[in-house]
Protein backbone atom coordinates (compact mmCIF):
# COMPACT_ATOMS: atom_id res chain seq x y z
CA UNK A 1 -3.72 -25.26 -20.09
CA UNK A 2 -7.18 -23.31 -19.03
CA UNK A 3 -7.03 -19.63 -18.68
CA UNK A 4 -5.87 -18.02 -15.35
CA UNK A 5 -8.93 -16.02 -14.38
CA UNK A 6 -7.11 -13.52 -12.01
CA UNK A 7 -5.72 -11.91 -15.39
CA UNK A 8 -7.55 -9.37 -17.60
CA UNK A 9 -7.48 -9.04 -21.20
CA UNK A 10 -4.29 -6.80 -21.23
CA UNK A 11 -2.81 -9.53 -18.96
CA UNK A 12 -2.94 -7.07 -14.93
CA UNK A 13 -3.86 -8.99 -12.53
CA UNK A 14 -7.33 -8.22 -10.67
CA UNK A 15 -9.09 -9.70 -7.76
CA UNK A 16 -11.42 -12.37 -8.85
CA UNK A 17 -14.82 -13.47 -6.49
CA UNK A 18 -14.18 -17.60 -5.07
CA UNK A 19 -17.25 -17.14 -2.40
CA UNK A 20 -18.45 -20.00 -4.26
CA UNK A 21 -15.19 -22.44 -4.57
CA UNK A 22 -15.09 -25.31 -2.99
CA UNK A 23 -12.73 -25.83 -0.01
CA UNK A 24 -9.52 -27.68 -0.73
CA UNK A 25 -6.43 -28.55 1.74
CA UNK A 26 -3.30 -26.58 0.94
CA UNK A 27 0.14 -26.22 2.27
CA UNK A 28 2.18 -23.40 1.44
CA UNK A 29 6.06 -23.35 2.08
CA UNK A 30 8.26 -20.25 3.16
CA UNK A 31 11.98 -20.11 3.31
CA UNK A 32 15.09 -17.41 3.46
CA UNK A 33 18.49 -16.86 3.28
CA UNK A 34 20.16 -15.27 6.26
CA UNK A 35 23.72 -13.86 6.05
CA UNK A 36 25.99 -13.47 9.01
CA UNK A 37 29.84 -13.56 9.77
CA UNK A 38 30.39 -16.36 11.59
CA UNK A 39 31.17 -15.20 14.45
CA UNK A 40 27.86 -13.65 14.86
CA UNK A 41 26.29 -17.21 13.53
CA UNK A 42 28.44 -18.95 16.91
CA UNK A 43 27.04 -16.59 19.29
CA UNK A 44 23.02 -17.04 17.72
CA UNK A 45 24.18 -20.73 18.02
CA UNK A 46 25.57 -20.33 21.35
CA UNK A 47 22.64 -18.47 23.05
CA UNK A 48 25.22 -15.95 24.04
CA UNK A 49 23.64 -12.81 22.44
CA UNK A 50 23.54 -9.90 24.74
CA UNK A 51 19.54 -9.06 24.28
CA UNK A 52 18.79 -13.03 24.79
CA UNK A 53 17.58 -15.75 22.89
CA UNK A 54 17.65 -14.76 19.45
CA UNK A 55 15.96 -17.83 17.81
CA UNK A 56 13.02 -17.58 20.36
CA UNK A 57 12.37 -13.89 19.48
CA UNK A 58 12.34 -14.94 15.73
CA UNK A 59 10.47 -17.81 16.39
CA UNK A 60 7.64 -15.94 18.08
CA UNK A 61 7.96 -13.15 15.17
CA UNK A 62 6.97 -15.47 12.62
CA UNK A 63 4.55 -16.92 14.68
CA UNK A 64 2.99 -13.57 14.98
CA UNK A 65 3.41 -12.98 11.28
CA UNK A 66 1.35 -16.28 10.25
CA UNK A 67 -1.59 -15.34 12.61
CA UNK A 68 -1.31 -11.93 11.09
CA UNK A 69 -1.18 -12.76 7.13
CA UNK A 70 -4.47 -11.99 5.75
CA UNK A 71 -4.19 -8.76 6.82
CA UNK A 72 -0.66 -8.47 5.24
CA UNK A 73 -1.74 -10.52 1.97
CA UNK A 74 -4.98 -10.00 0.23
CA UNK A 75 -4.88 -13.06 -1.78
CA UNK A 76 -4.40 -15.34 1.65
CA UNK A 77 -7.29 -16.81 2.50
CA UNK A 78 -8.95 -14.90 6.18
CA UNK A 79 -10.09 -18.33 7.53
CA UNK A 80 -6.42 -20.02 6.91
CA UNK A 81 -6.07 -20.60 10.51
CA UNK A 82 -2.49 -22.75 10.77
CA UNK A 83 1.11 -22.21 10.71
CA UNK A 84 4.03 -24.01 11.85
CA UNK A 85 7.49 -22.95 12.89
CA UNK A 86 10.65 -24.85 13.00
């Protein structure tokens, strides 16, 4: 196994310069873990929620937070320019 660059000698992790790596494809994955009674998981599923669709609000907030992740994320690349929602 080669040496992981992003770690010093006393193993911290530290920014490393790629301005001159090539440019590869990659796909990263994201997933969670939401916990609920389930009464409050029939009314989500229902679309009777008093303040409206709550799926569609976050749906559009993680939307927002993959146009939005370099900023967040140092290590995420600022010309990564596609996410997908389900």
């Amino acid at each position: 196994m080669s040496k992981l660059n992003h770690f010093d000698e006393r193993g911290q992790a530290h920014m490393v310069d790629v301005g001159e790596k090539a440019e590869s494809h990659r796909v990263a994955t994201a997933s969670g873990c939401i916990n609920m009674t389930p009464a409050t998981f029939e009314l989500i599923r229902s679309g009777g929620a008093k303040k409206g669709d709550v799926l569609g609000i976050a749906r559009v907030a993680a939307i927002q937070g993959g146009e939005t992740h370099a900023g967040h994320h140092p290590v995420v690349p600022s010309d990564c320019d596609h996410q997908s929602c389900c």
